[in-house]
Structures are given as C-alpha cells and as structure tokens.
Protein backbone atom coordinates (compact mmCIF):
# COMPACT_ATOMS: atom_id res chain seq x y z
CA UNK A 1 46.43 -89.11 13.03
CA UNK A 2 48.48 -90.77 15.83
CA UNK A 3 49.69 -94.46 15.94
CA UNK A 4 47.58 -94.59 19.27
CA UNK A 5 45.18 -96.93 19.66
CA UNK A 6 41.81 -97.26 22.03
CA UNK A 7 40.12 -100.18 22.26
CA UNK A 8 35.96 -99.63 21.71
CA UNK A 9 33.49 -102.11 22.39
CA UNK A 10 29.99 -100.60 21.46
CA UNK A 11 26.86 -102.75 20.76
CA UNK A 12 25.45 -102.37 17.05
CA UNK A 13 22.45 -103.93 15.53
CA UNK A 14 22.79 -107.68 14.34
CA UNK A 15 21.47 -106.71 10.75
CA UNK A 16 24.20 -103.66 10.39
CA UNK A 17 27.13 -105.77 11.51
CA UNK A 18 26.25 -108.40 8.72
CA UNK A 19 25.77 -105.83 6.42
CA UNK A 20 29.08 -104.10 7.30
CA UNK A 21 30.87 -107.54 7.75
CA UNK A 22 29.70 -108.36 4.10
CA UNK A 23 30.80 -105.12 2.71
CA UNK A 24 33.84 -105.59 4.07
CA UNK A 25 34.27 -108.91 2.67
CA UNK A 26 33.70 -107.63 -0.46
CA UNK A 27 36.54 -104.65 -0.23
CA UNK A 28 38.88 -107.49 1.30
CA UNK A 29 39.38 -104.92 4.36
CA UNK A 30 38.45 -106.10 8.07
CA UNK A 31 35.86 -104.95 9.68
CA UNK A 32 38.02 -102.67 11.86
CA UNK A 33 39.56 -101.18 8.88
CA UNK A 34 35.82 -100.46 6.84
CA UNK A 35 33.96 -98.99 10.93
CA UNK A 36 37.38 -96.83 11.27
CA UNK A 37 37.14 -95.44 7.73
CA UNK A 38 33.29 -95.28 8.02
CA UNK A 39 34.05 -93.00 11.12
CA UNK A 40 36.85 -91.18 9.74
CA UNK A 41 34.59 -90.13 6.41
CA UNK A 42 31.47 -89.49 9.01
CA UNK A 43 33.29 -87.29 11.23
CA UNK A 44 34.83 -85.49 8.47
CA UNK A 45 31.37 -84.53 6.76
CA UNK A 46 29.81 -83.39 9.85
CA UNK A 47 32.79 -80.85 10.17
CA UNK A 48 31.23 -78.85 6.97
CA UNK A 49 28.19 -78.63 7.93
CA UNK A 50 26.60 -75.37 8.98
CA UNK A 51 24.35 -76.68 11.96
CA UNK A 52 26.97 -79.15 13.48
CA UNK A 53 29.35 -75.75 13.18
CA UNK A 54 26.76 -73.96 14.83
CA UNK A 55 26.46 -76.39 17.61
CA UNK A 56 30.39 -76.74 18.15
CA UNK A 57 30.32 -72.91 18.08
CA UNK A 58 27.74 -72.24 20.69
CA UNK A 59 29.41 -75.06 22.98
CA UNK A 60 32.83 -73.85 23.01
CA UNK A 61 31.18 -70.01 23.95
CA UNK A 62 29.10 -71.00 26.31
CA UNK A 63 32.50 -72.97 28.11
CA UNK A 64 30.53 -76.45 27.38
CA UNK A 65 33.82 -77.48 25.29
CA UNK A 66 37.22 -76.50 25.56
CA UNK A 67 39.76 -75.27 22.95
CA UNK A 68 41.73 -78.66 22.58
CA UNK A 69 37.85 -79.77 21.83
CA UNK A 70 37.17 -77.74 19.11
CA UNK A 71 41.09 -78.10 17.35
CA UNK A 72 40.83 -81.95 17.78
CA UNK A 73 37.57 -81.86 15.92
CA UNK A 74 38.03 -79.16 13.30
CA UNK A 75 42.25 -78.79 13.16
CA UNK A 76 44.23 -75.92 14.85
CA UNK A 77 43.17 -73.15 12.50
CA UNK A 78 39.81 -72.90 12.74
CA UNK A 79 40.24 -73.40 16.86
CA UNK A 80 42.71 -70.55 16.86
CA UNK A 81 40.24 -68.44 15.14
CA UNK A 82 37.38 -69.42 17.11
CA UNK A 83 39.61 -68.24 20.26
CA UNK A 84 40.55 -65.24 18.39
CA UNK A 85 36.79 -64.26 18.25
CA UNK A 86 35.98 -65.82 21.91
CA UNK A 87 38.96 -63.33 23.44
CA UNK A 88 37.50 -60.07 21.03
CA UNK A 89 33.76 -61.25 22.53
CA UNK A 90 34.75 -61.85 26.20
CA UNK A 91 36.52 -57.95 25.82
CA UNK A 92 34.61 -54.98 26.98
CA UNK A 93 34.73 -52.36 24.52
CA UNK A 94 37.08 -49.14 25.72
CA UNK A 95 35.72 -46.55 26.99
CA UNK A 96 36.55 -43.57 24.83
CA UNK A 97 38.37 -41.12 27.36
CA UNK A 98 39.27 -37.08 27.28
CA UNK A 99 42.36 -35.56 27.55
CA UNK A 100 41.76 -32.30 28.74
CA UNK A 101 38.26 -30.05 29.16
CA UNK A 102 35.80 -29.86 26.37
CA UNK A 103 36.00 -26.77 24.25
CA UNK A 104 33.33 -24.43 24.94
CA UNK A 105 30.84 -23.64 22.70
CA UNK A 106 32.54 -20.05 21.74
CA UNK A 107 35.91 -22.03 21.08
CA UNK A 108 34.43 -24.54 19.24
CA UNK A 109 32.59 -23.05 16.52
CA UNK A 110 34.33 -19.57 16.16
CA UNK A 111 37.47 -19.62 13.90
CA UNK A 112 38.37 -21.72 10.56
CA UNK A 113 36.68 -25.43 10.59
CA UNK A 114 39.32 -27.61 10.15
CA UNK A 115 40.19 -29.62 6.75
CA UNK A 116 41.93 -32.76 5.50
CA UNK A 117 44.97 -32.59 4.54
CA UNK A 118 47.58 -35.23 3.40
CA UNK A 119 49.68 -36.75 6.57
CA UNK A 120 52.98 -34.69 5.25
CA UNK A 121 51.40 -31.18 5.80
CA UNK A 122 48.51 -31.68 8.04
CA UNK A 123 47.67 -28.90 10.10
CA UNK A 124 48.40 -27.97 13.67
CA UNK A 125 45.29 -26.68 15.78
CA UNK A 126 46.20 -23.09 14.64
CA UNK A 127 45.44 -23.75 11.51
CA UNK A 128 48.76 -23.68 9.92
CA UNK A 129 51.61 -26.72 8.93
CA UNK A 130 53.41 -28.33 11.08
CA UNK A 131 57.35 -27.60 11.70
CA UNK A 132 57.88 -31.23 10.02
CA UNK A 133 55.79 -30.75 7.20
C-alpha cells in the first residue's frame, strides 16, 4: 500500500460508531486504525468471491471499468489476465484462407490417401520423403 493518505468523512450510525469506538478501546488501536483494517479485511474478502468476481468481470467487458480498476482492486496479475482474455474476445476469429484452387474431385480421391508420418520423413504430396528426410 502507499504512504498516501485521503481524508474521508462519511456519516455512520450513532450505535456502530460506539460499538466500533469501544472495540477499539479494547484493542488499544484508534478508531482510524480498527475502520482502516475493517476495510482492508472487507475489501480483501469480497475479492474471492465468485459473484463480486463476476460483477468486476462483466464491468471491465462491458468498458464500465478500466484496467487500472480491476489491478487496483484485484493486483496486476489477475488484471493482466483479464486483458489477456478481453484482447482474445474483442479479436475476430481468422478467416481460414486458400492458397491455390481446390482439387477437383478426380484429383482428390484418385491416388494413395495420405498417412502420418513422423516430422523427419514426412511425405511430400507425391507420396514419397522429402530430400531432407
């Protein structure tokens, strides 16, 4: 965490801020100290769980929440795989292309069918191995 500090000023129910001031009595801490630890353990339990994922998820693909969102909430390796998986969604697939003309049909299915063989003495289209193999 950084040395930074903001000031917040938030109202809270009278009954909670006794009960935290008391608590915080007890642990010797001030009251600061117990609401910024409170937070911190909060914040850090909603990052496991599977709906408040969800959530963050569907906000940062549907551009509602930016990356430096999503890393200052769960840390720069989850964000980086979130973008990972945003850039591999945004992607449309490749079109397979074709070098060449199609066989015909008396090309394709007259002759040998062709077989596996290991990488070192695959084939050539005729059938036999290459010069390298």
């Amino acid at each position: 965490m950084t040395s930074e500090k903001t000031r917040v000023d938030f109202n809270a129910p009278a009954p909670l801020v006794e009960r935290a001031d008391a608590v915080a009595d007890i642990l010797d801490v001030s009251r600061t100290r117990l609401l910024i630890e409170a937070l911190e353990d909060a914040l850090a339990e909603l990052t496991t769980d599977e709906e408040f994922r969800r959530q963050l998820q569907d906000a940062y693909y549907s551009d509602r929440i930016d990356f430096e969102t999503v890393d200052a909430v769960l840390g720069r390796e989850e964000a980086v795989r979130m973008k990972l998986l945003r850039a591999s969604l945004d992607r449309s697939p490749p079109e397979p292309t074709l070098a060449g003309d199609l066989p015909t049909g008396k090309a394709f299915y007259e002759g040998e069918p062709a077989t596996w063989a290991p990488e070192e003495s695959a084939p050539t289209h005729d059938g036999q191995p290459d010069a390298d193999g």
